[in-house]
C-alpha atoms as a PDB file:
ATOM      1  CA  UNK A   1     -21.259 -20.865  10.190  1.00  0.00           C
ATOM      2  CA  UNK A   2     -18.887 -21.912  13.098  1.00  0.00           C
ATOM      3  CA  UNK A   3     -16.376 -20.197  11.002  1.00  0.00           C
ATOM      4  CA  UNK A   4     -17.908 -16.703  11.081  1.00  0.00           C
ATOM      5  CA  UNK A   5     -19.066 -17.126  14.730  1.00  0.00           C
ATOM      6  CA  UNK A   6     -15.625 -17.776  15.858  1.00  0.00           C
ATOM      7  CA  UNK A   7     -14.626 -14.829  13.529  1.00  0.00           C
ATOM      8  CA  UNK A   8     -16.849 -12.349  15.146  1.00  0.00           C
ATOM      9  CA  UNK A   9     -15.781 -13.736  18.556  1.00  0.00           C
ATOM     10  CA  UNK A  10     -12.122 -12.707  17.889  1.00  0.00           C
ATOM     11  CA  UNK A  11     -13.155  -9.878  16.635  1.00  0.00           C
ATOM     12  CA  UNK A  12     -15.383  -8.805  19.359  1.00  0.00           C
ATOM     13  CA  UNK A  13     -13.086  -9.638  21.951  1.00  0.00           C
ATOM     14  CA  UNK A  14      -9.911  -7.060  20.323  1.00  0.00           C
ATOM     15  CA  UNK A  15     -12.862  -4.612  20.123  1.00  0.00           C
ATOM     16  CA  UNK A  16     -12.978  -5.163  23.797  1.00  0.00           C
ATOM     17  CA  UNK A  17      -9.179  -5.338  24.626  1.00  0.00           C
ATOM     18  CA  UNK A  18      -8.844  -1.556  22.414  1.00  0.00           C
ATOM     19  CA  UNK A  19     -11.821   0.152  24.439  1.00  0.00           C
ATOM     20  CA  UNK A  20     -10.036  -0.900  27.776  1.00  0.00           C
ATOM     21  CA  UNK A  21      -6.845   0.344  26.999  1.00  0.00           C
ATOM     22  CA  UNK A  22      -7.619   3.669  25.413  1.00  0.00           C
ATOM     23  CA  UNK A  23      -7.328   2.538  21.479  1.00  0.00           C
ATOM     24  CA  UNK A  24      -4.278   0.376  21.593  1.00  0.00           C
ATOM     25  CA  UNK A  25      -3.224  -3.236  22.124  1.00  0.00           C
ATOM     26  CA  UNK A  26      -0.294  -4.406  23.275  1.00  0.00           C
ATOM     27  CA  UNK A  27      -0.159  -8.184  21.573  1.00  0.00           C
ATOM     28  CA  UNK A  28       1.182  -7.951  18.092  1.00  0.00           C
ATOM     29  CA  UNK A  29       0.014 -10.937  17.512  1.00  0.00           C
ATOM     30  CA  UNK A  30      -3.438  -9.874  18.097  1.00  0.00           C
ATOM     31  CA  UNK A  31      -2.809  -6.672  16.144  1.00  0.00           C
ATOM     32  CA  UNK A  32      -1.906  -8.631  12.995  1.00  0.00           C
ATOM     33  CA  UNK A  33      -4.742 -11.700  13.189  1.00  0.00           C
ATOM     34  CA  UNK A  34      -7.340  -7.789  13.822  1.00  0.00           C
ATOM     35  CA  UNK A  35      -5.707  -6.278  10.742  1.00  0.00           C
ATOM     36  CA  UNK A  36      -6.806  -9.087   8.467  1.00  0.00           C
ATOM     37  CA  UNK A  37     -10.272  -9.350  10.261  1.00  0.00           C
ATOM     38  CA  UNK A  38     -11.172  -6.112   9.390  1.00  0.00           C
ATOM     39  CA  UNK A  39      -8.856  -4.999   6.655  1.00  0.00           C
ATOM     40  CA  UNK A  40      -7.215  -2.170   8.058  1.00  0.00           C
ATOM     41  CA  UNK A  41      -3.963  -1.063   8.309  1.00  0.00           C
ATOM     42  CA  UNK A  42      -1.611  -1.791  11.556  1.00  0.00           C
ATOM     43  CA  UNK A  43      -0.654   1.657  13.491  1.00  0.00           C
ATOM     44  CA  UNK A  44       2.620   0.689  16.028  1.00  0.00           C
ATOM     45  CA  UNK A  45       4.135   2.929  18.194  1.00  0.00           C
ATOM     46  CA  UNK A  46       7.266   1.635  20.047  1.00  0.00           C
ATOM     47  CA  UNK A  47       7.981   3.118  23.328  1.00  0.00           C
ATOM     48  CA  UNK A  48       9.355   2.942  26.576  1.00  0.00           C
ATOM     49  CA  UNK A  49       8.493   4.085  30.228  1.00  0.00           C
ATOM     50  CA  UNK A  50      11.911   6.181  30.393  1.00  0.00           C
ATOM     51  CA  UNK A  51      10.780   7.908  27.096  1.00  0.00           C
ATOM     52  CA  UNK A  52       9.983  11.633  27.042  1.00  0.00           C
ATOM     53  CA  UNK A  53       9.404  12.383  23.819  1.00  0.00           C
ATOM     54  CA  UNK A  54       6.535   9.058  24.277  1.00  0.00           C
ATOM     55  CA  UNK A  55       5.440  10.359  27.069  1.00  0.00           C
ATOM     56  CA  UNK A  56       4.600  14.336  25.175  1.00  0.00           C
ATOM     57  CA  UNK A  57       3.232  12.255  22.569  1.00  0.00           C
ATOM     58  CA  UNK A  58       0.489  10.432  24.586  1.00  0.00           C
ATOM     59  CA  UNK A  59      -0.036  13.491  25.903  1.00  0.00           C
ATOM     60  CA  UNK A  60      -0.092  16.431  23.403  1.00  0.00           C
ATOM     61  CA  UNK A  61      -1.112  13.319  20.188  1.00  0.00           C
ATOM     62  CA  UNK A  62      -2.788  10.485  21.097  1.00  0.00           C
ATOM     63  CA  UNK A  63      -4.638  11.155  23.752  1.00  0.00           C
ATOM     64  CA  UNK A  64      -6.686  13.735  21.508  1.00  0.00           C
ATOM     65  CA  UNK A  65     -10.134  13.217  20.464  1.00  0.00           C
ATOM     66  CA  UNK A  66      -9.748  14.015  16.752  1.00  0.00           C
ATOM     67  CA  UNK A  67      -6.507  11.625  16.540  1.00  0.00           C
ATOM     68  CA  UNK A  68      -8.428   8.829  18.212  1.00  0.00           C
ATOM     69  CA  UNK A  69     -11.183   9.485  15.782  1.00  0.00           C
ATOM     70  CA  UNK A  70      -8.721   8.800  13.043  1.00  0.00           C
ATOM     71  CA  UNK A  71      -6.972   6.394  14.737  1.00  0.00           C
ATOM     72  CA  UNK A  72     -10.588   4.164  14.167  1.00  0.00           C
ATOM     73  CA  UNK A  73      -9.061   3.595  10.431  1.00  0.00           C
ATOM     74  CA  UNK A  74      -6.026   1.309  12.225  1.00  0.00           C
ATOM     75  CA  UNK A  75      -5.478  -1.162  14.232  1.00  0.00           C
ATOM     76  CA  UNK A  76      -3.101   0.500  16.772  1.00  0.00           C
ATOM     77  CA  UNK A  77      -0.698  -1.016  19.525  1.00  0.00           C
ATOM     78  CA  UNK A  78       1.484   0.082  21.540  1.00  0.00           C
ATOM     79  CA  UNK A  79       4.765  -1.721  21.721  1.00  0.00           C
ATOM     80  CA  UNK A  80       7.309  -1.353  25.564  1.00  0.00           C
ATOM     81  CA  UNK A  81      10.787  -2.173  23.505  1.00  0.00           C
ATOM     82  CA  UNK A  82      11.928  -3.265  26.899  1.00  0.00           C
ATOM     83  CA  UNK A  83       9.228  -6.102  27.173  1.00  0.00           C
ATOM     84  CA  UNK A  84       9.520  -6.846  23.380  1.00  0.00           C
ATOM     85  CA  UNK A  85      12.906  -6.921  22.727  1.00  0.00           C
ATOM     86  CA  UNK A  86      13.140  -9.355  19.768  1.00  0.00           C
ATOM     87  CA  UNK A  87      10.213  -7.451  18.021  1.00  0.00           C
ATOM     88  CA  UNK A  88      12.376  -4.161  18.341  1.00  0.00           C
ATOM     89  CA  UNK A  89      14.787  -5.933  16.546  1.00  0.00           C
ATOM     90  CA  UNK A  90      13.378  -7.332  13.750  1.00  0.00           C
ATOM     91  CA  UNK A  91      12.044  -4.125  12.624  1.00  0.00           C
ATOM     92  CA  UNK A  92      14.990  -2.389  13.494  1.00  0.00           C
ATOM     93  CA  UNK A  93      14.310   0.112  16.427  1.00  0.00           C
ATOM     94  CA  UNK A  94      17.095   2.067  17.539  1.00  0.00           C
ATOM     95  CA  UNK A  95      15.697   5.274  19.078  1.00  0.00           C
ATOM     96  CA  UNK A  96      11.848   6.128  20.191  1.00  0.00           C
ATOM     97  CA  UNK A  97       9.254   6.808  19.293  1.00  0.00           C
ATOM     98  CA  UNK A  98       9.336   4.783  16.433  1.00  0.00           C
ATOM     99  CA  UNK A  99       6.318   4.608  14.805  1.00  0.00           C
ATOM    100  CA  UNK A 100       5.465   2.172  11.889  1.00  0.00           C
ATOM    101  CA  UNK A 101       2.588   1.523   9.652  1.00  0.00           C
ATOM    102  CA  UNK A 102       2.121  -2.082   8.502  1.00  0.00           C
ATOM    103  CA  UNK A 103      -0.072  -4.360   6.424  1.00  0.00           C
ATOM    104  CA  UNK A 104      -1.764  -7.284   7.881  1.00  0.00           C
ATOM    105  CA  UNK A 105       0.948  -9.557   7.665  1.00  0.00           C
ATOM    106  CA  UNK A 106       3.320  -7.381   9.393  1.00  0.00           C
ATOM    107  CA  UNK A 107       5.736  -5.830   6.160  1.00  0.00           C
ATOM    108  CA  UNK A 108       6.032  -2.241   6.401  1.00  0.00           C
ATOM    109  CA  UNK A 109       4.489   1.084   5.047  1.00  0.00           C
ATOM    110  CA  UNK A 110       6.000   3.570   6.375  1.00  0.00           C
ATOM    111  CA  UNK A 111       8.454   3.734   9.229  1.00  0.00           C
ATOM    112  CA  UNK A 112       8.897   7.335  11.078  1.00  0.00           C
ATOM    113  CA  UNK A 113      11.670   7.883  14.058  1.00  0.00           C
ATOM    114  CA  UNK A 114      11.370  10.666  16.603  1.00  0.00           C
ATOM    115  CA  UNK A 115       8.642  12.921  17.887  1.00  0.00           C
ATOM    116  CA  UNK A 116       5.592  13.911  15.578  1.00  0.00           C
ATOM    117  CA  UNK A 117       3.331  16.765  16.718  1.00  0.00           C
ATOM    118  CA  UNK A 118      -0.328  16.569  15.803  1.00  0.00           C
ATOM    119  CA  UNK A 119      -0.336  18.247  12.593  1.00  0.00           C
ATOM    120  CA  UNK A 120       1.827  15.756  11.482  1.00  0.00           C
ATOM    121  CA  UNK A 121       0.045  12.632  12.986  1.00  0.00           C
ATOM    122  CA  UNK A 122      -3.156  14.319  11.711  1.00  0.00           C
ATOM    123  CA  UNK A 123      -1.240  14.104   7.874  1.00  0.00           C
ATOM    124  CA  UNK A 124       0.096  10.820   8.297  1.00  0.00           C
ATOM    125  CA  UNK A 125      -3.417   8.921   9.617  1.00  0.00           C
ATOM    126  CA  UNK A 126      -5.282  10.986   7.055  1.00  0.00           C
ATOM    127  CA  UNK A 127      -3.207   9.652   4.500  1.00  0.00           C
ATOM    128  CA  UNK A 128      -3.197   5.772   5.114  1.00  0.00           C
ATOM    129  CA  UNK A 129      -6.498   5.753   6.337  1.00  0.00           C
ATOM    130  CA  UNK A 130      -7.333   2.922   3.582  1.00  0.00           C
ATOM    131  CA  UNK A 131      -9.525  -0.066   3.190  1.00  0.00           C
ATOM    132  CA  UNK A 132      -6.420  -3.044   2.542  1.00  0.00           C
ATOM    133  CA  UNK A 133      -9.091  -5.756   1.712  1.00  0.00           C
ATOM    134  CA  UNK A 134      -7.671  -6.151  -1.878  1.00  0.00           C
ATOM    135  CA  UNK A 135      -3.728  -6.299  -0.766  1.00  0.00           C
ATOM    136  CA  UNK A 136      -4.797  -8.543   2.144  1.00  0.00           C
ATOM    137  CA  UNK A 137      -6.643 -10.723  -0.145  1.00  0.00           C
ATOM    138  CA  UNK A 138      -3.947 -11.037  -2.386  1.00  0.00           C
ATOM    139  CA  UNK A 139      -1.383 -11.550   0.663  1.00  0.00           C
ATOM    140  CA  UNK A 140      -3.285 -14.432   1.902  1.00  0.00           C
ATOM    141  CA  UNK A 141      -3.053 -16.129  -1.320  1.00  0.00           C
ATOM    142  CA  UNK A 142       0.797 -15.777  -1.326  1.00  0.00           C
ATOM    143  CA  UNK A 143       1.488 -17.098   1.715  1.00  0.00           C
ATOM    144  CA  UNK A 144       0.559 -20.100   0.103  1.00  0.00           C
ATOM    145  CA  UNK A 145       3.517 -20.202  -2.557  1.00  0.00           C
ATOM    146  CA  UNK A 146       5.676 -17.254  -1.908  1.00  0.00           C
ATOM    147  CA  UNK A 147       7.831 -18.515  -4.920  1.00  0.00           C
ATOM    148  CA  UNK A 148       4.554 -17.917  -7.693  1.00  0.00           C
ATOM    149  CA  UNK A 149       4.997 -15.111  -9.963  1.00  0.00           C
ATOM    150  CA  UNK A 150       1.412 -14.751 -10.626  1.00  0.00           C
ATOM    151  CA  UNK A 151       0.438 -14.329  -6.564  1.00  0.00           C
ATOM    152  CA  UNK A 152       3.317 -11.832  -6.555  1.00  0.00           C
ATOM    153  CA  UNK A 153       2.663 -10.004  -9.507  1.00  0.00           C
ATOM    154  CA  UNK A 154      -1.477  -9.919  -7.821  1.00  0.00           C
ATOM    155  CA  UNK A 155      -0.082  -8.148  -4.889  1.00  0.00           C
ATOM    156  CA  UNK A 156       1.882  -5.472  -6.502  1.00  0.00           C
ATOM    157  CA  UNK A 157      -1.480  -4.945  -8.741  1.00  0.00           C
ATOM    158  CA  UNK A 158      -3.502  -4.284  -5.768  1.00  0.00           C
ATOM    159  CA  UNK A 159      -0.347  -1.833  -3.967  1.00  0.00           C
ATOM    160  CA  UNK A 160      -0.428  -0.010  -7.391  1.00  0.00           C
ATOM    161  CA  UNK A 161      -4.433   0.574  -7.941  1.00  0.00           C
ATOM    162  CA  UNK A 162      -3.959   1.663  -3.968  1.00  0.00           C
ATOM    163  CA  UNK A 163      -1.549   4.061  -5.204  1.00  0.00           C
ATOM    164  CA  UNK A 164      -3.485   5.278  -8.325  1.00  0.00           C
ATOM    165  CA  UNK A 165      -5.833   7.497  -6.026  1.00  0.00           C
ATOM    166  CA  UNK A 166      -3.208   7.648  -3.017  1.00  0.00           C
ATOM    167  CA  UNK A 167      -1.826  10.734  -2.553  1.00  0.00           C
ATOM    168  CA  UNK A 168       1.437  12.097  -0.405  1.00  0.00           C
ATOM    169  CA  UNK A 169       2.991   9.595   1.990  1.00  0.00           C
ATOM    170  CA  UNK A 170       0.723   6.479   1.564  1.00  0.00           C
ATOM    171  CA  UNK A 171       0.995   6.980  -2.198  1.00  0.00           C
ATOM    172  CA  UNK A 172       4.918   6.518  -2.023  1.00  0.00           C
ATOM    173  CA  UNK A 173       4.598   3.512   0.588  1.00  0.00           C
ATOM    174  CA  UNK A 174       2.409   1.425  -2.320  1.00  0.00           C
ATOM    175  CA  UNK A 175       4.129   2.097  -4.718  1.00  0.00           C
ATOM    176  CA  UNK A 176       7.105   0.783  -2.993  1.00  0.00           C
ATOM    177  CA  UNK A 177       5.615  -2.206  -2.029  1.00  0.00           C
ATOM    178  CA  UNK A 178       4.533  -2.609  -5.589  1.00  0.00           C
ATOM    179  CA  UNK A 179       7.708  -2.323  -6.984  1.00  0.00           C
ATOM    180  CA  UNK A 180       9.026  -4.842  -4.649  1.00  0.00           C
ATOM    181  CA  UNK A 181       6.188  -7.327  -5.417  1.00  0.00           C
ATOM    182  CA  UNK A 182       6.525  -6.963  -9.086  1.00  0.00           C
ATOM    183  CA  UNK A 183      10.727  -7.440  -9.054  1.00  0.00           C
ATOM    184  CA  UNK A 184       9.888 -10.308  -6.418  1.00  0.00           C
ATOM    185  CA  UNK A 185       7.834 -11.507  -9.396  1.00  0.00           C
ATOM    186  CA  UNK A 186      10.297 -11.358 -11.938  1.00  0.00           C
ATOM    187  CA  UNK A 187      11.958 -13.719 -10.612  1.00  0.00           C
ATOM    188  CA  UNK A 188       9.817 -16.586 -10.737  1.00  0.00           C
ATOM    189  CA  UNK A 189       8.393 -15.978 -14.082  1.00  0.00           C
ATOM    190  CA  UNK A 190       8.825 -18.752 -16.176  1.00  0.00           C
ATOM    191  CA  UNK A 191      11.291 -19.040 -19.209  1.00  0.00           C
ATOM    192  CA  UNK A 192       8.393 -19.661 -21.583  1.00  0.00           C
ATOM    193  CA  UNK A 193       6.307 -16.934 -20.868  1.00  0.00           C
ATOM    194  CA  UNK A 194       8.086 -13.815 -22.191  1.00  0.00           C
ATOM    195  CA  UNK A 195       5.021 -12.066 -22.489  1.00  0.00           C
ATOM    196  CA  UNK A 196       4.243 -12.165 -18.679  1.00  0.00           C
ATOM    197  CA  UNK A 197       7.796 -10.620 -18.033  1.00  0.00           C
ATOM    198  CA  UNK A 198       7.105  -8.070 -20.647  1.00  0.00           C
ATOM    199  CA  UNK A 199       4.104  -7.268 -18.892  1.00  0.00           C
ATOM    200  CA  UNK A 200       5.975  -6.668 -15.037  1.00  0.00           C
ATOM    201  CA  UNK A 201       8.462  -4.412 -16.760  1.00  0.00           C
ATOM    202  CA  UNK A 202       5.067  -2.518 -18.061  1.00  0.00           C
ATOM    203  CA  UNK A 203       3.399  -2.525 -14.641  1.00  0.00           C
ATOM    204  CA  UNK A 204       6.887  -0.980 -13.127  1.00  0.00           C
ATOM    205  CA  UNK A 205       6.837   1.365 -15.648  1.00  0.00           C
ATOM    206  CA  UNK A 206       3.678   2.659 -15.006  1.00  0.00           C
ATOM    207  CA  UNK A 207       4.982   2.828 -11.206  1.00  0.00           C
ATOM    208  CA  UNK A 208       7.460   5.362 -12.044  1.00  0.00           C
ATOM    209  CA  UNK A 209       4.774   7.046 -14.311  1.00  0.00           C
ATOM    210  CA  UNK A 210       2.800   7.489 -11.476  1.00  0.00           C
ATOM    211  CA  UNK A 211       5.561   8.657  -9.248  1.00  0.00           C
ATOM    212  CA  UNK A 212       6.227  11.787 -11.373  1.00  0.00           C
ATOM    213  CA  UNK A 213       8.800  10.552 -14.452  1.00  0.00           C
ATOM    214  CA  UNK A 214       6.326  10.310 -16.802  1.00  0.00           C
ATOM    215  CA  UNK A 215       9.271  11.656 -18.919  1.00  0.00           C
ATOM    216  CA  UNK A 216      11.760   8.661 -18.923  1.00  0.00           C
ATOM    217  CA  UNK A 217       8.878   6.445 -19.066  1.00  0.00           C
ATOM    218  CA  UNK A 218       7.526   7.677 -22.314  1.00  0.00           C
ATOM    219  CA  UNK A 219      11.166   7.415 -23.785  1.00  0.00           C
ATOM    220  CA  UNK A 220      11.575   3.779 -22.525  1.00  0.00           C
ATOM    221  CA  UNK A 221       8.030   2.587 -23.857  1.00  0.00           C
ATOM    222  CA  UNK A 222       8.632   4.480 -27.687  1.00  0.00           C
ATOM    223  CA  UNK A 223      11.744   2.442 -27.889  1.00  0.00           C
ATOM    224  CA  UNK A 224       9.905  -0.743 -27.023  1.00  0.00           C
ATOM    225  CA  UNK A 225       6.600  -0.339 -29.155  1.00  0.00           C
ATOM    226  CA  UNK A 226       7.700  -2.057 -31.518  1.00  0.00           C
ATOM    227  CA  UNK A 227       8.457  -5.367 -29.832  1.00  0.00           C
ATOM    228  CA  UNK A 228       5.436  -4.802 -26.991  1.00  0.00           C
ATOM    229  CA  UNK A 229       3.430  -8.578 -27.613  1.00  0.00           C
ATOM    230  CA  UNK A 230      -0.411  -7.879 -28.687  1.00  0.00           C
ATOM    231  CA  UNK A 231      -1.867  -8.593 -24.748  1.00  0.00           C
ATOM    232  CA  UNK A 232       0.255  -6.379 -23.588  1.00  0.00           C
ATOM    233  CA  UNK A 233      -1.134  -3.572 -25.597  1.00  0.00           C
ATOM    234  CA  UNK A 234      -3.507  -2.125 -23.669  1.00  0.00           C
ATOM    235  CA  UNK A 235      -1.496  -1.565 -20.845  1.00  0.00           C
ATOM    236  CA  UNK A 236       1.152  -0.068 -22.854  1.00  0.00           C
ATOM    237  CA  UNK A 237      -1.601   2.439 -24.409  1.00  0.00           C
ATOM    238  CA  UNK A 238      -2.855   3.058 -20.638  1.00  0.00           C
ATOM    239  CA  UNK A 239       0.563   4.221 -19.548  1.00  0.00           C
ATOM    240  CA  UNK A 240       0.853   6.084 -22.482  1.00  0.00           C
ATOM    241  CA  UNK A 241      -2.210   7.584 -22.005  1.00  0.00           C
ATOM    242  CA  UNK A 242      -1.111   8.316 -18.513  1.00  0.00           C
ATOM    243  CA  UNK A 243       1.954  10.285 -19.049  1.00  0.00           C
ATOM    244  CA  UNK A 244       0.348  12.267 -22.058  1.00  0.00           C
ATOM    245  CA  UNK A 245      -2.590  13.063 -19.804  1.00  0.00           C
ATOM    246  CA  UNK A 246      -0.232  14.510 -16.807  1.00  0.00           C
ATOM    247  CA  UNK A 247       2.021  16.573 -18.995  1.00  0.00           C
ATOM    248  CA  UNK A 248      -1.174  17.987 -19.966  1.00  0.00           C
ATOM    249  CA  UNK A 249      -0.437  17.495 -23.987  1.00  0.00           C
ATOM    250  CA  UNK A 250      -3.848  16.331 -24.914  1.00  0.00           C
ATOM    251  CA  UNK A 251      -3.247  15.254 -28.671  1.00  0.00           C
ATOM    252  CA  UNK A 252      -1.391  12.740 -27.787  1.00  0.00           C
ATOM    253  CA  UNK A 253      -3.150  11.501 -24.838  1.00  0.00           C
ATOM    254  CA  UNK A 254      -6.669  11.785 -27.029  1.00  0.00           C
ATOM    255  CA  UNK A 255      -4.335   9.676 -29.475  1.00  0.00           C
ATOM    256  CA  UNK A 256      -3.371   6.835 -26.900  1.00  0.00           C
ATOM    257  CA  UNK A 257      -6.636   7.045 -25.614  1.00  0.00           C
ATOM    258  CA  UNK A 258      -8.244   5.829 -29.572  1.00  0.00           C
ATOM    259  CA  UNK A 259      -5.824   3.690 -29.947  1.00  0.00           C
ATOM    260  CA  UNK A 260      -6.686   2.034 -25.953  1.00  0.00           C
ATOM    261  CA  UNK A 261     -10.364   2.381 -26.873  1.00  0.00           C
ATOM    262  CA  UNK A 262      -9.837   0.190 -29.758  1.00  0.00           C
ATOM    263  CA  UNK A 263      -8.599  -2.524 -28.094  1.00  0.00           C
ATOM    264  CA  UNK A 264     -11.658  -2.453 -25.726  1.00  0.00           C
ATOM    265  CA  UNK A 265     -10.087  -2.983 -22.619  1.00  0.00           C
ATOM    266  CA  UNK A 266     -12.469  -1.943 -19.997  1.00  0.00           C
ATOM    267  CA  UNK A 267     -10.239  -2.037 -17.102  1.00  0.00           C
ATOM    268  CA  UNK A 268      -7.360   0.544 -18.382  1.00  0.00           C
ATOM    269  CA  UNK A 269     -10.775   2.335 -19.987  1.00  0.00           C
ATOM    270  CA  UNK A 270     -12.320   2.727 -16.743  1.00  0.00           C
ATOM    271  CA  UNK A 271      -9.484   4.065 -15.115  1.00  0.00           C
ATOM    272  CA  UNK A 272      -8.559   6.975 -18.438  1.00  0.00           C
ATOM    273  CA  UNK A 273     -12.177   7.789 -18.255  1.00  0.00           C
ATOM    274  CA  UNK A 274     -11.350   8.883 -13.751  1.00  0.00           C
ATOM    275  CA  UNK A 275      -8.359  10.915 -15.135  1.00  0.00           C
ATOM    276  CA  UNK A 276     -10.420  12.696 -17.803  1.00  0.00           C
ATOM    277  CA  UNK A 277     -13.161  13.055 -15.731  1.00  0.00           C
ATOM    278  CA  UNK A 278     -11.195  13.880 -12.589  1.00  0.00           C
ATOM    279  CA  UNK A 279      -9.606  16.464 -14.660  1.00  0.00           C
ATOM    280  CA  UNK A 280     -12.349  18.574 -15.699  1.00  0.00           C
END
């Protein structure tokens, strides 16, 4: 109980900090301990007083009603790279604005240099306006043991179902972090468990399937079929399925699908039945 009380009080008291200065905060701190609180995603914009292009964008951008409607989805702040020089540095700010889009713990999105009109803020708010419970839980967990493949291999799950009904810019962003979780992975997975490694290489595979190469995938997984361990099946099927399903031949993805409905898995059944579904 003291728990949640103290939870709502930090929370309540950001809420407070936001209202009185027009959306943003300036502690990043505070902006990372909000973004786990509530599970959104971490809107920066680094600036300066001396900056004109900042200054048009408060002006003609954020100051707008429908962007600060959107901007409801984040946790904004607003970053002075002259008070916050260390910060700049770490992620690398060179010119402003500099906007960034982060998870809860700080790693980044997206990263954009230079001045964005509203149409394009519009687009880019619109597209990572998205509920980061799941990766957050998962991040929490790993902070624990940075060096288990397991919690890495959870995170890159959640980036990738994120990026399974993602589309444009956020879509690329988790399935980069995916891909970086998973090959973080790799590397602790344990000599004796060959069937867990198979099973990364899978997930990656099915990141490039759903970045467009369905093409190379289906080449790389037909050569491996043969050796692909029985728990792995399913997945393989899935991505299969997948690729089939996009290039729109549907004899082979009603194929992969009988062959994944055999194996009654109800995850990677769930998720053919959305494309097939989605798709008519």
């Amino acid at each position: 109980m003291k728990k949640i009380l103290c939870l709502l009080l930090i929370v309540g008291s950001f809420s407070t900090s936001l209202k009185a200065s027009t959306n943003w905060l300036t502690s990043f701190d505070d902006a990372k301990k909000m973004s786990q609180a509530l599970n959104k995603p971490i809107l920066v914009d680094f600036w300066a007083f001396w900056c004109g292009p900042c200054k048009e964008m408060d002006q003609n951008v954020w100051s707008k009603e429908d962007i600060k409607s959107l901007m409801d989805n984040f946790v904004p702040v607003k970053i002075d790279i002259d008070a916050n020089v260390g910060l700049a540095r770490t992620y690398n700010v060179r010119a402003i604005p500099h906007i960034l889009i982060l998870d809860g713990w700080g790693n980044i999105l997206y990263t954009s240099v230079g001045y964005k009109d509203k149409k394009e803020i519009t687009a880019l708010l619109e597209s990572f306006s998205v509920n980061m419970a799941a990766v957050h839980q998962g991040l929490a967990i790993l902070e624990k043991d940075k060096e288990n493949a397991y919690s890495n291999v959870r995170v890159a799950q959640k980036f990738q179902d994120g990026a399974f009904i993602l589309k444009g810019e956020s879509k690329k962003a988790f399935l980069r972090s995916s891909n970086s979780y998973f090959k973080e992975g790799l590397k602790f997975v344990p000599k004796d468990k060959p069937a867990l490694k198979e099973k990364v290489e899978l997930f990656m595979a099915l990141n490039k399937a759903y970045g467009g190469s369905c093409k190379s995938v289906l080449k790389g997984l037909h050569k491996a079929l043969p050796k692909i361990d029985a728990s792995n099946k399913s997945l393989y099927y899935y991505i299969e399925f997948y690729c089939y399903h996009t290039q729109k031949d549907e004899t082979k993805a009603t194929e992969s699908y009988s062959k994944l409905a055999e194996l009654n898995s109800n995850t990677y059944l769930k998720k053919a039945n959305y494309l097939i579904k989605k798709s008519e």
